[in-house]
PDB file of N, CA and C in Angstrom:
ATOM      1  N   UNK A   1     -62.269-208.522  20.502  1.00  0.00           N
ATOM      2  CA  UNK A   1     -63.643-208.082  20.329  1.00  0.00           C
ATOM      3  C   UNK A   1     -63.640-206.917  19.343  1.00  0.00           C
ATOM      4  N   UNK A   2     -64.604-206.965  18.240  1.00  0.00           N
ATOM      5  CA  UNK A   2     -64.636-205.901  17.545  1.00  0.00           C
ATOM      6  C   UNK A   2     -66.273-205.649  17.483  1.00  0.00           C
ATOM      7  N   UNK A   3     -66.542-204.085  16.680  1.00  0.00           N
ATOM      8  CA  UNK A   3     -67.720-203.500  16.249  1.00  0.00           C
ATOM      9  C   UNK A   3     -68.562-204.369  16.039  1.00  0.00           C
ATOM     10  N   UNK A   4     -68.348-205.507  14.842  1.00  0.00           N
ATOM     11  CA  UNK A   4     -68.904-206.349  14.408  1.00  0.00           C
ATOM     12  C   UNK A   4     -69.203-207.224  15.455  1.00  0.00           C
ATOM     13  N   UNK A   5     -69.101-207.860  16.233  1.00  0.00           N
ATOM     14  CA  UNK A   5     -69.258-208.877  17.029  1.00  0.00           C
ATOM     15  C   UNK A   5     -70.412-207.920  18.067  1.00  0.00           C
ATOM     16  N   UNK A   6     -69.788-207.309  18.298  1.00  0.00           N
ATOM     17  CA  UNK A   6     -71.375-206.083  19.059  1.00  0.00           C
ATOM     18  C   UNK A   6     -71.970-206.060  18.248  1.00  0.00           C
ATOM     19  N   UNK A   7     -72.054-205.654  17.280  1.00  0.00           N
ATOM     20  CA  UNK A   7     -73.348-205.473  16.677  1.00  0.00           C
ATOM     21  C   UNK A   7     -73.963-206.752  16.197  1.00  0.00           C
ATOM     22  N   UNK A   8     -73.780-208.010  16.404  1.00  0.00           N
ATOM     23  CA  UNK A   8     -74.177-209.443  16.131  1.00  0.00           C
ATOM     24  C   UNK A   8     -74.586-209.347  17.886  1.00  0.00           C
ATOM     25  N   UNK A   9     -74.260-209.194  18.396  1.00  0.00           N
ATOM     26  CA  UNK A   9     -75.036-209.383  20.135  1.00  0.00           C
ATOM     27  C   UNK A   9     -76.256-208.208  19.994  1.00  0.00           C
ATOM     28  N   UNK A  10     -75.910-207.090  20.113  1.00  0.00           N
ATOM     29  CA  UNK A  10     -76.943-205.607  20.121  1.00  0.00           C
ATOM     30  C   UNK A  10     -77.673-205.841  19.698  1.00  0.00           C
ATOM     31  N   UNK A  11     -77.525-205.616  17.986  1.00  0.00           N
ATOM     32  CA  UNK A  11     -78.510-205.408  17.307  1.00  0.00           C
ATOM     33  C   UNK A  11     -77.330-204.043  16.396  1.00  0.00           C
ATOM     34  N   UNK A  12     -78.484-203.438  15.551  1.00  0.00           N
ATOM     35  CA  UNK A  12     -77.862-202.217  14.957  1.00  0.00           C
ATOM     36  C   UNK A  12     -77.904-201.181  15.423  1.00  0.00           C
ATOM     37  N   UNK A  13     -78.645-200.972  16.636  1.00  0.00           N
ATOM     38  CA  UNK A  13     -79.039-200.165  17.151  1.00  0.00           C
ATOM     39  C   UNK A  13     -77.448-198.988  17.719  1.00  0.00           C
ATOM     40  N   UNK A  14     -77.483-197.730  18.238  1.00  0.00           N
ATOM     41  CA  UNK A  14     -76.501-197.290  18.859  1.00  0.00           C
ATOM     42  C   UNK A  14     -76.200-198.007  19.918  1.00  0.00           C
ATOM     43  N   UNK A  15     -74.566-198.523  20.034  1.00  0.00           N
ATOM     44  CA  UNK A  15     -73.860-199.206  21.082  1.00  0.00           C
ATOM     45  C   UNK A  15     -72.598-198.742  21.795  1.00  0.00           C
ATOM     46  N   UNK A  16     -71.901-199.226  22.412  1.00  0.00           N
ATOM     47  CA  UNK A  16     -70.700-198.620  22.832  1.00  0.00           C
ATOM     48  C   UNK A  16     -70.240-200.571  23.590  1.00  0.00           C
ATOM     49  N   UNK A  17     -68.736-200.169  23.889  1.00  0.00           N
ATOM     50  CA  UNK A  17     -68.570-201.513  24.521  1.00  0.00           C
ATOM     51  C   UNK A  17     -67.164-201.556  24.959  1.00  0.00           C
ATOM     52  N   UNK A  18     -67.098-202.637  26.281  1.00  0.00           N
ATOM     53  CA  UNK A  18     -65.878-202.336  26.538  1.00  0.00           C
ATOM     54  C   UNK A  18     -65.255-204.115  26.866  1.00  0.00           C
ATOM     55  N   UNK A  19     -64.455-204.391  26.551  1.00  0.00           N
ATOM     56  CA  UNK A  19     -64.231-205.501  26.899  1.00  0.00           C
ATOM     57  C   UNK A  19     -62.453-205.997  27.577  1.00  0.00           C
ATOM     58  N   UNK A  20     -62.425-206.983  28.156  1.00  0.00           N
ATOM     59  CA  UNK A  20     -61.419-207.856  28.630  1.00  0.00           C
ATOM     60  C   UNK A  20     -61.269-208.977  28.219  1.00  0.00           C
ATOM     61  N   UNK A  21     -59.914-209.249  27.052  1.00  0.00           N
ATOM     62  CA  UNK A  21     -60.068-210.449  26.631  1.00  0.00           C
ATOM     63  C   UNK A  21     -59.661-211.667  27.514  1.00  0.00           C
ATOM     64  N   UNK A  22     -59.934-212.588  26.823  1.00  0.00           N
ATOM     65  CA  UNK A  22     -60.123-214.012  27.510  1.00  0.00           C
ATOM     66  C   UNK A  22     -58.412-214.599  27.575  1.00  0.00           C
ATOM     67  N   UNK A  23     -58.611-215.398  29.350  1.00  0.00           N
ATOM     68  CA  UNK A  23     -57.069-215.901  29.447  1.00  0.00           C
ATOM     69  C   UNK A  23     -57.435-217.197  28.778  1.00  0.00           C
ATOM     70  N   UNK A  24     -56.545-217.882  27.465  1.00  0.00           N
ATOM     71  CA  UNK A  24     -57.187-219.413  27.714  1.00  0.00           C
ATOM     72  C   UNK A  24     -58.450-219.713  27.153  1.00  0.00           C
ATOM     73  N   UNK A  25     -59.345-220.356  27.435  1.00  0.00           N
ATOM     74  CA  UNK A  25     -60.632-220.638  26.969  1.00  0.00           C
ATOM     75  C   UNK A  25     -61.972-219.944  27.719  1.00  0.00           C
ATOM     76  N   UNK A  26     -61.324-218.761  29.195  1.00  0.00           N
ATOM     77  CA  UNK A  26     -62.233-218.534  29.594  1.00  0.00           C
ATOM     78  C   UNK A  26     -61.889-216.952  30.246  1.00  0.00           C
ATOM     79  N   UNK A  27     -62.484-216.373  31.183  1.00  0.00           N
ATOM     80  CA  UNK A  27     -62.284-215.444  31.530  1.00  0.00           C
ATOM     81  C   UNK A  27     -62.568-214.256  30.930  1.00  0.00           C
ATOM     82  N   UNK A  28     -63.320-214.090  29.115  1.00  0.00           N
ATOM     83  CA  UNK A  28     -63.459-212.634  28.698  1.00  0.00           C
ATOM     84  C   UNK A  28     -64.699-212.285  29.063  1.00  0.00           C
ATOM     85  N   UNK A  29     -64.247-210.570  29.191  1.00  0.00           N
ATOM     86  CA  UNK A  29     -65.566-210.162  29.442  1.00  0.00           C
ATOM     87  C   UNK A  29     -66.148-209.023  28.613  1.00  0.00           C
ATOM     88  N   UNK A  30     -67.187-208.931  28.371  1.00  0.00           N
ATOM     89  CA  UNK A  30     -67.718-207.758  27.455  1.00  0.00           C
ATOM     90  C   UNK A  30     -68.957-207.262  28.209  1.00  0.00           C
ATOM     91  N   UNK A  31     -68.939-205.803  28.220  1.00  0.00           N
ATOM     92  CA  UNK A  31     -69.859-204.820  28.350  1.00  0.00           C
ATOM     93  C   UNK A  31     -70.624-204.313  27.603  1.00  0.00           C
ATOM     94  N   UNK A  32     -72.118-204.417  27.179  1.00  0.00           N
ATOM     95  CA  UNK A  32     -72.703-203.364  26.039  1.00  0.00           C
ATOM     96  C   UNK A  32     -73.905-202.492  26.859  1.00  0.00           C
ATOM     97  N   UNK A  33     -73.545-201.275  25.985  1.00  0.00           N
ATOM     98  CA  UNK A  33     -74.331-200.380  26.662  1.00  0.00           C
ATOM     99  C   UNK A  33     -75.162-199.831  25.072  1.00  0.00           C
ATOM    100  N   UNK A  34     -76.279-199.176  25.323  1.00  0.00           N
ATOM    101  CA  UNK A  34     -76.862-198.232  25.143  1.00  0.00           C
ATOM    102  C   UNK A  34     -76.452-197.020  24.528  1.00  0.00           C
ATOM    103  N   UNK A  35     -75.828-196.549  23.336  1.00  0.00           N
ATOM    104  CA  UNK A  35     -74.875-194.970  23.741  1.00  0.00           C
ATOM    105  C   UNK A  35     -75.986-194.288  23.364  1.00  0.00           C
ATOM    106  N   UNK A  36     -77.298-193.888  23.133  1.00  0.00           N
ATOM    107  CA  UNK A  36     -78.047-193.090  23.188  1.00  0.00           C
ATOM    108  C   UNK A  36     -78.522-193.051  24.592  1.00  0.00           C
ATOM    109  N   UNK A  37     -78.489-193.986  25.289  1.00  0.00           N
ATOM    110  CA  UNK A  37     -79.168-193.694  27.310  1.00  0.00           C
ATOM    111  C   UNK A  37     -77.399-193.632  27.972  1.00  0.00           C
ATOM    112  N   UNK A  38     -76.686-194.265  27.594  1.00  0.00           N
ATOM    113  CA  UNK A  38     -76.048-194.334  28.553  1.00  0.00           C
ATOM    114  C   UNK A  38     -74.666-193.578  27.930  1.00  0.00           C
ATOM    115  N   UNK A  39     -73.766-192.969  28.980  1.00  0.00           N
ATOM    116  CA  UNK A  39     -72.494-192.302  28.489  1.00  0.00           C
ATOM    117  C   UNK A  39     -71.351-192.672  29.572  1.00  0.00           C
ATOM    118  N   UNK A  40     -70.256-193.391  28.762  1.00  0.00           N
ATOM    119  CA  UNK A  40     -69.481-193.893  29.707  1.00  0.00           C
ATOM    120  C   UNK A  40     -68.110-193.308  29.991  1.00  0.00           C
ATOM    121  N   UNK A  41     -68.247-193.013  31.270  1.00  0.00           N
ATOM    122  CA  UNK A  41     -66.966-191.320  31.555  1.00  0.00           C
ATOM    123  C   UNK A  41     -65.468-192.165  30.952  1.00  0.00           C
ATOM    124  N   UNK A  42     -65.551-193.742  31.680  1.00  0.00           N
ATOM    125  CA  UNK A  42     -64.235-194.142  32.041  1.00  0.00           C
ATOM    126  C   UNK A  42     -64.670-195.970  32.151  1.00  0.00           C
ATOM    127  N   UNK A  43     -63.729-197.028  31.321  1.00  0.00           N
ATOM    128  CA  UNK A  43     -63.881-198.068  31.798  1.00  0.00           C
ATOM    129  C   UNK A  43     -62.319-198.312  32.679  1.00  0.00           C
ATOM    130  N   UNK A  44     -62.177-199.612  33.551  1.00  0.00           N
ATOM    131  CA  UNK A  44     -60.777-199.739  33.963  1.00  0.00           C
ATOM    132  C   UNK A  44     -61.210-201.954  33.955  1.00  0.00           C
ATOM    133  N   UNK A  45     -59.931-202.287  33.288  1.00  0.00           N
ATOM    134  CA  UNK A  45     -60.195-203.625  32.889  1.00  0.00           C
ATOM    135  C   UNK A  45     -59.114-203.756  34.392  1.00  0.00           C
ATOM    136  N   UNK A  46     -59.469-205.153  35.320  1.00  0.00           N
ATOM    137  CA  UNK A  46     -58.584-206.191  36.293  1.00  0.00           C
ATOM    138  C   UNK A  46     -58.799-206.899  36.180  1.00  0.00           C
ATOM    139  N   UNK A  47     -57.914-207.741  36.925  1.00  0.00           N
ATOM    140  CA  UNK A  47     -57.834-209.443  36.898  1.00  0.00           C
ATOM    141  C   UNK A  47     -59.066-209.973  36.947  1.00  0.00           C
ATOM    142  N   UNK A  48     -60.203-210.365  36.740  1.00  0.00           N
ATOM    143  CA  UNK A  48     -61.269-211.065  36.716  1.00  0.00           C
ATOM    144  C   UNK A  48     -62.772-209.410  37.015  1.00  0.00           C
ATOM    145  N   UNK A  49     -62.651-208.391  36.586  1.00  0.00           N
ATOM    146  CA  UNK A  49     -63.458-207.458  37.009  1.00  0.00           C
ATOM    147  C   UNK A  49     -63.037-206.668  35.209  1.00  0.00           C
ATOM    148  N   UNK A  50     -64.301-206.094  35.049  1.00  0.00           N
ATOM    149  CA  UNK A  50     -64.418-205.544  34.173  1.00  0.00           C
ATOM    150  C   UNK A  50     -65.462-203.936  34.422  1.00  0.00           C
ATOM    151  N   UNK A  51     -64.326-202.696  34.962  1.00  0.00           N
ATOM    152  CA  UNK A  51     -65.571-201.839  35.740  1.00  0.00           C
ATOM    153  C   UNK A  51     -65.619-200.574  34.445  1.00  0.00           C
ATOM    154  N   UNK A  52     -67.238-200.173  34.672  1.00  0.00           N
ATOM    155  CA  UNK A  52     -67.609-199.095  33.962  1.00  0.00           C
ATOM    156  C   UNK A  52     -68.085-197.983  35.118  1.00  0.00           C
ATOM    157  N   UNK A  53     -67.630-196.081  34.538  1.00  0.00           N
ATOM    158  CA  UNK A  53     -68.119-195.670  35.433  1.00  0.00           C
ATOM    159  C   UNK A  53     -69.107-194.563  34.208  1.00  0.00           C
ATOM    160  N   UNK A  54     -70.250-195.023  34.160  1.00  0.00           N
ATOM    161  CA  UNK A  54     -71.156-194.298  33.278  1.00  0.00           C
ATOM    162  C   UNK A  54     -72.115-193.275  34.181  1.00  0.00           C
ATOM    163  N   UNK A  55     -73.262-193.006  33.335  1.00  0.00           N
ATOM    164  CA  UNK A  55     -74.313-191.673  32.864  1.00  0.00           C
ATOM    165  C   UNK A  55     -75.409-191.860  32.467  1.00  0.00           C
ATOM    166  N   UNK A  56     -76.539-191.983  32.940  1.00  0.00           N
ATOM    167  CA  UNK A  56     -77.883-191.879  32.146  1.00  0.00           C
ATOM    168  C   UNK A  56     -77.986-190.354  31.655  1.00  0.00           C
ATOM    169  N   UNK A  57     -77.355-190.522  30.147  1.00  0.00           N
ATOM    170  CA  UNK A  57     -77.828-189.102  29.127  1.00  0.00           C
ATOM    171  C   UNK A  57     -78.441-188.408  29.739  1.00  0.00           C
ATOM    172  N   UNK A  58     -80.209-188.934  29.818  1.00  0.00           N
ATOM    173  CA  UNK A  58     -81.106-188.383  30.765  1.00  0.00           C
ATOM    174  C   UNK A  58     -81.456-187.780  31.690  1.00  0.00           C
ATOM    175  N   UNK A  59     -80.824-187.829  32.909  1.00  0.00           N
ATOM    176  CA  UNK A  59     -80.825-187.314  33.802  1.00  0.00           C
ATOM    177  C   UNK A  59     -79.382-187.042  34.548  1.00  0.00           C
ATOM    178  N   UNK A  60     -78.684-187.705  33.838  1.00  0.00           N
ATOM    179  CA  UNK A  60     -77.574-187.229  34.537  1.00  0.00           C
ATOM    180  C   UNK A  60     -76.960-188.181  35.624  1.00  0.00           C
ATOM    181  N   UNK A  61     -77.755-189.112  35.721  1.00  0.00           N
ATOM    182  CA  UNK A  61     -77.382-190.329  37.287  1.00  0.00           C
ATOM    183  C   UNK A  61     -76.503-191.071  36.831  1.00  0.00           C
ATOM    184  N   UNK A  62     -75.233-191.003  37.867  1.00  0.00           N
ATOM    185  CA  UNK A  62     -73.936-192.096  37.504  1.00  0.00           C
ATOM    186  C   UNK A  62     -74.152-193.061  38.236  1.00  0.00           C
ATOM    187  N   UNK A  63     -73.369-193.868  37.772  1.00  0.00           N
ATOM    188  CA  UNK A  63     -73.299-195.316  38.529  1.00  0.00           C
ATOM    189  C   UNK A  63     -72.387-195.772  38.150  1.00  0.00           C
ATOM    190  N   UNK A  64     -71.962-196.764  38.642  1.00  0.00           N
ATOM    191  CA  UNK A  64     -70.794-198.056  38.016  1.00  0.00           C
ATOM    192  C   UNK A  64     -71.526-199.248  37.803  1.00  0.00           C
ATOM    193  N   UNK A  65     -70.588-200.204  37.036  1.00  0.00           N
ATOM    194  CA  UNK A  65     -70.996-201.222  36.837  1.00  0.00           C
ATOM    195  C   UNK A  65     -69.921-202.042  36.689  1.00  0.00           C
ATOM    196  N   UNK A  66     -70.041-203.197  37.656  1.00  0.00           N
ATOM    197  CA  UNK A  66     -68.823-204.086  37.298  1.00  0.00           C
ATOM    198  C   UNK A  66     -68.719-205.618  37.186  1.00  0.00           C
ATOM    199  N   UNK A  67     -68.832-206.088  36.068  1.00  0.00           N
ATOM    200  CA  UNK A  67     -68.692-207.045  35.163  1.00  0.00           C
ATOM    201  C   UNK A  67     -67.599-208.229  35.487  1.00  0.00           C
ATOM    202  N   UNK A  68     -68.103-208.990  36.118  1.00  0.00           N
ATOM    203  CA  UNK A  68     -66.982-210.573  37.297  1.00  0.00           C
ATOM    204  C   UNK A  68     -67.331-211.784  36.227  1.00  0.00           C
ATOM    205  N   UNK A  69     -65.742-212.108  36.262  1.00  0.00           N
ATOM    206  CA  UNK A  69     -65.832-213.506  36.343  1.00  0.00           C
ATOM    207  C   UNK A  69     -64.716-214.409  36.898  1.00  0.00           C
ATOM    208  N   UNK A  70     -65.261-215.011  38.310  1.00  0.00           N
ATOM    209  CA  UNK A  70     -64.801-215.085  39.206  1.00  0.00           C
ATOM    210  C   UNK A  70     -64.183-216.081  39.002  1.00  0.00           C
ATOM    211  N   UNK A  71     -62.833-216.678  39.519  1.00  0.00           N
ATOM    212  CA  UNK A  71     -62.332-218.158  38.878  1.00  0.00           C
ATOM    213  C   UNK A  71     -62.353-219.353  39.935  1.00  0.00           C
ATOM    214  N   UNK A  72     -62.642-220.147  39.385  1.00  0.00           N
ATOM    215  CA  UNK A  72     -63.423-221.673  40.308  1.00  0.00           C
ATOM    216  C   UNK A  72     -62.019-221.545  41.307  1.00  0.00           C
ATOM    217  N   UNK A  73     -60.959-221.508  41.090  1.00  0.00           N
ATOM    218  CA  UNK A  73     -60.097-221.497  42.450  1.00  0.00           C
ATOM    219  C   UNK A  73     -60.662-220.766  43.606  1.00  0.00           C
ATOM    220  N   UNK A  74     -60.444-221.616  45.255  1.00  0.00           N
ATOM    221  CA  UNK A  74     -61.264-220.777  46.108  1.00  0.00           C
ATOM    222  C   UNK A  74     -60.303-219.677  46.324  1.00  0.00           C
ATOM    223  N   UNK A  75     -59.021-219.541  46.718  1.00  0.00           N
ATOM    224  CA  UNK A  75     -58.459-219.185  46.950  1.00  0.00           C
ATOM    225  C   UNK A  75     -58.197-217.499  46.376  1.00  0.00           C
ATOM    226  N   UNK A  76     -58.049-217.923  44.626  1.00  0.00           N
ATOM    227  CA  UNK A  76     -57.859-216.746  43.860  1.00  0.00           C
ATOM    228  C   UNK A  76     -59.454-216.073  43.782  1.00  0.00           C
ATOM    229  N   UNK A  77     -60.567-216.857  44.308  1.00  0.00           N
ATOM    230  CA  UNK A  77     -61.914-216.579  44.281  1.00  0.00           C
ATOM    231  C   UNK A  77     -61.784-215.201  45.473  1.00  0.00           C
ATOM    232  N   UNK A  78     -60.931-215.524  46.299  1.00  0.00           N
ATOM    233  CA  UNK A  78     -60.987-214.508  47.939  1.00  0.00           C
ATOM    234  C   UNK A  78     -60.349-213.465  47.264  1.00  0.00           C
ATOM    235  N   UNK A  79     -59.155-213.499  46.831  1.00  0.00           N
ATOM    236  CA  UNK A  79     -58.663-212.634  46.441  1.00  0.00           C
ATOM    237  C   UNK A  79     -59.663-211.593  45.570  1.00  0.00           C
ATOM    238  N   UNK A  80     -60.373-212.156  44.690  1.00  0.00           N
ATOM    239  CA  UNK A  80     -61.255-211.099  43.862  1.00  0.00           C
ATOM    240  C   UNK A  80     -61.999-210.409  44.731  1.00  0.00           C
ATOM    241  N   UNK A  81     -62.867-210.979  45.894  1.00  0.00           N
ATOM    242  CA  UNK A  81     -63.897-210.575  46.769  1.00  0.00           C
ATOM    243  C   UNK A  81     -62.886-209.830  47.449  1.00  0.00           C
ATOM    244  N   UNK A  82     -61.914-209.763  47.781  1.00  0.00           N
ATOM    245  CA  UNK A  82     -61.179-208.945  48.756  1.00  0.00           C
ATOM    246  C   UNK A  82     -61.127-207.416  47.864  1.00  0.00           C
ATOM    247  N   UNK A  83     -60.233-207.965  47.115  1.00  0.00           N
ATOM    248  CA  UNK A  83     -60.368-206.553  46.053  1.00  0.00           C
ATOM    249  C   UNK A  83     -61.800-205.704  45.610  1.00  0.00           C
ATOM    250  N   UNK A  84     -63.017-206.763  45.592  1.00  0.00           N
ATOM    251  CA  UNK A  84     -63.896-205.967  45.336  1.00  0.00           C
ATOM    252  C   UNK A  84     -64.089-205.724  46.399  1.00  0.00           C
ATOM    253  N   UNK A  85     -64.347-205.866  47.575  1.00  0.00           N
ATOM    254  CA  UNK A  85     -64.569-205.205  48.886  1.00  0.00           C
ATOM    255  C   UNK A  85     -64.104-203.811  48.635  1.00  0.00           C
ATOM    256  N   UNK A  86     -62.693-204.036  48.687  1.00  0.00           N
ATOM    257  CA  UNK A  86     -62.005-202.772  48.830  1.00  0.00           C
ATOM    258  C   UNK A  86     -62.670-201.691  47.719  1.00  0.00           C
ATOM    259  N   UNK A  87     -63.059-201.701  46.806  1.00  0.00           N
ATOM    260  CA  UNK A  87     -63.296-200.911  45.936  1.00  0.00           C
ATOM    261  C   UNK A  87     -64.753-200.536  46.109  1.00  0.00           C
ATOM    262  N   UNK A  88     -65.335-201.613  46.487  1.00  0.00           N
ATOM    263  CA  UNK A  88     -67.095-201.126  46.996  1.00  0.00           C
ATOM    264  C   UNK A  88     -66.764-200.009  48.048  1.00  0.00           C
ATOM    265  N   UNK A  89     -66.119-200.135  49.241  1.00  0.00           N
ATOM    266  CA  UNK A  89     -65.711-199.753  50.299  1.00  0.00           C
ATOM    267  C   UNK A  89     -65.071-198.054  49.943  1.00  0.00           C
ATOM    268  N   UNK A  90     -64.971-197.589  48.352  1.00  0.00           N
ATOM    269  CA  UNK A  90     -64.367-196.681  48.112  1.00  0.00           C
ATOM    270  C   UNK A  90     -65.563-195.680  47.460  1.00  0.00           C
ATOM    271  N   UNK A  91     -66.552-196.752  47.150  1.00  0.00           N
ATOM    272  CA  UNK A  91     -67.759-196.227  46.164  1.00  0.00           C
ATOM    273  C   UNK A  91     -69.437-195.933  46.892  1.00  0.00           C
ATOM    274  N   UNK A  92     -68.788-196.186  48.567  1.00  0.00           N
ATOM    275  CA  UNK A  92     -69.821-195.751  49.163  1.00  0.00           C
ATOM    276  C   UNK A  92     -71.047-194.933  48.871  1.00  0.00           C
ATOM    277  N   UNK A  93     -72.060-194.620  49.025  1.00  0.00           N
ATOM    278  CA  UNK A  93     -72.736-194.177  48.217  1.00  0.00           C
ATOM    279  C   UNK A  93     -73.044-193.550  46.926  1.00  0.00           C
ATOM    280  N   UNK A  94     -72.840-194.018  46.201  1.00  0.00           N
ATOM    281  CA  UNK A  94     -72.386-194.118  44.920  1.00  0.00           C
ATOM    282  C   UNK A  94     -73.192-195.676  44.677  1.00  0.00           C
ATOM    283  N   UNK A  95     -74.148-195.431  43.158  1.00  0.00           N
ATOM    284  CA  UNK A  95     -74.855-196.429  42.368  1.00  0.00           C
ATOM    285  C   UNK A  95     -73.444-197.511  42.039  1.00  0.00           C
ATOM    286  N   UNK A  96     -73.942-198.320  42.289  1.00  0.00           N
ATOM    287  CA  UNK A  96     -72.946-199.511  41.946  1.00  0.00           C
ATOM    288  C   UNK A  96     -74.120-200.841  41.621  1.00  0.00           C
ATOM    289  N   UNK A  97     -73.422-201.230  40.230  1.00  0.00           N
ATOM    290  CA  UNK A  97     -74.128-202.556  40.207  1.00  0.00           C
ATOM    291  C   UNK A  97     -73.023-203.409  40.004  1.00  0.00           C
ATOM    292  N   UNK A  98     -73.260-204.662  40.402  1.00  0.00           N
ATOM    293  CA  UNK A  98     -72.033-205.833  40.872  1.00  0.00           C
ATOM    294  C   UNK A  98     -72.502-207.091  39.507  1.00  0.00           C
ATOM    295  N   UNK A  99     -71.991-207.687  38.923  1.00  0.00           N
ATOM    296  CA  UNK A  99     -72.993-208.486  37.930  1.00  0.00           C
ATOM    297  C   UNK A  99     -71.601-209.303  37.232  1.00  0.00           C
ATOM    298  N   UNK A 100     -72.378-210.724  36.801  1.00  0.00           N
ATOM    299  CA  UNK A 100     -71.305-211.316  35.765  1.00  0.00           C
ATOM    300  C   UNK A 100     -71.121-213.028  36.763  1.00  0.00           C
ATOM    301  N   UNK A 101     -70.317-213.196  36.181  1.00  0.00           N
ATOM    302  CA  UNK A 101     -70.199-214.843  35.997  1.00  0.00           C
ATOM    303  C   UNK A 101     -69.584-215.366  37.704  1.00  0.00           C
ATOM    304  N   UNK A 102     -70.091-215.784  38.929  1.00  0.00           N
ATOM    305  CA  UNK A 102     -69.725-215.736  40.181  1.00  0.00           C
ATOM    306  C   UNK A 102     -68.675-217.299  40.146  1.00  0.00           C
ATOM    307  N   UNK A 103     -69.042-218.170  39.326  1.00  0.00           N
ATOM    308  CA  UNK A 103     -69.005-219.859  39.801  1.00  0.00           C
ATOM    309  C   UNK A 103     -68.534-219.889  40.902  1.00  0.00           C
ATOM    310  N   UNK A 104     -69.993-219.743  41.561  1.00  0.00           N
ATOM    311  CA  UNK A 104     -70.543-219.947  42.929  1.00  0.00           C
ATOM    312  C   UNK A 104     -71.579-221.403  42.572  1.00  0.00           C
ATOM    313  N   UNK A 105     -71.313-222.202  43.784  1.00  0.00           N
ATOM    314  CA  UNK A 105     -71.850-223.740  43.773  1.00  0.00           C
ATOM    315  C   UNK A 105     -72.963-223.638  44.701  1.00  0.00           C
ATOM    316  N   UNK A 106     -74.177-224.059  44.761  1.00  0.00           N
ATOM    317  CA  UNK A 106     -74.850-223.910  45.974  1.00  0.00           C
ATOM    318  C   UNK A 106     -74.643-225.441  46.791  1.00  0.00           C
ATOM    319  N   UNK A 107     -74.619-226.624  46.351  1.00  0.00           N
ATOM    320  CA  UNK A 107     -74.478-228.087  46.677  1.00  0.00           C
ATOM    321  C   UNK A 107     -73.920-228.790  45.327  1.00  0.00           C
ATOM    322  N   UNK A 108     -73.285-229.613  45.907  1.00  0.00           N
ATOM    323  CA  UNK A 108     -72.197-230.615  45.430  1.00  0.00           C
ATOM    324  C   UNK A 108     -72.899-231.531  45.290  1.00  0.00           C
ATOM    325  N   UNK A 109     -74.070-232.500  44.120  1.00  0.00           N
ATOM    326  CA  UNK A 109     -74.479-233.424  44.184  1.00  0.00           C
ATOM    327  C   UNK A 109     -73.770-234.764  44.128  1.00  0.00           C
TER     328      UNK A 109
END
């Protein structure tokens, strides 16, 4: 992932970005933020999680944000939810937004 490729998603506008490249044909993930609203202390890339721990400029309100893409195995699927457990479980009150690619099935036609 480079500048250029953000700025073909963004726009020209001020950006920032953090990404995890792709295993294979699937699995990358990219983050774009805002860098005039938003200020990002710290990203940390894992196995299928892509977490930001940012700043609204503005006021000052942190949060996280963490960026899934979960893999159709059920198995290695638990494993992610386990790990994110654990890490929600650390971020207790604390803004957290959870977001990104689940392949979650609702029915099997």
């Amino acid at each position: 992932c480079d500048d250029f490729l953000c700025m073909t998603l963004w726009g020209s506008s001020s950006h920032g970005f953090s990404y995890r490249p792709s295993v294979g044909a699937s699995e990358g993930l990219i983050t774009l933020w805002d860098s005039s609203e938003v200020e990002v202390w710290s990203t940390e890339s894992r196995e299928h999680v892509l977490w930001c721990h940012d700043r609204f400029s503005r006021t000052g309100e942190e949060f996280h944000v963490a960026n899934v893409y979960a893999p159709c195995d059920d198995g290695a699927k638990q494993v992610l939810w386990d790990s994110l457990s654990a890490r929600l479980d650390l971020l207790v009150g604390n803004k957290v937004c959870v977001c990104g690619d689940f392949n979650a099935v609702k029915h099997f036609d």
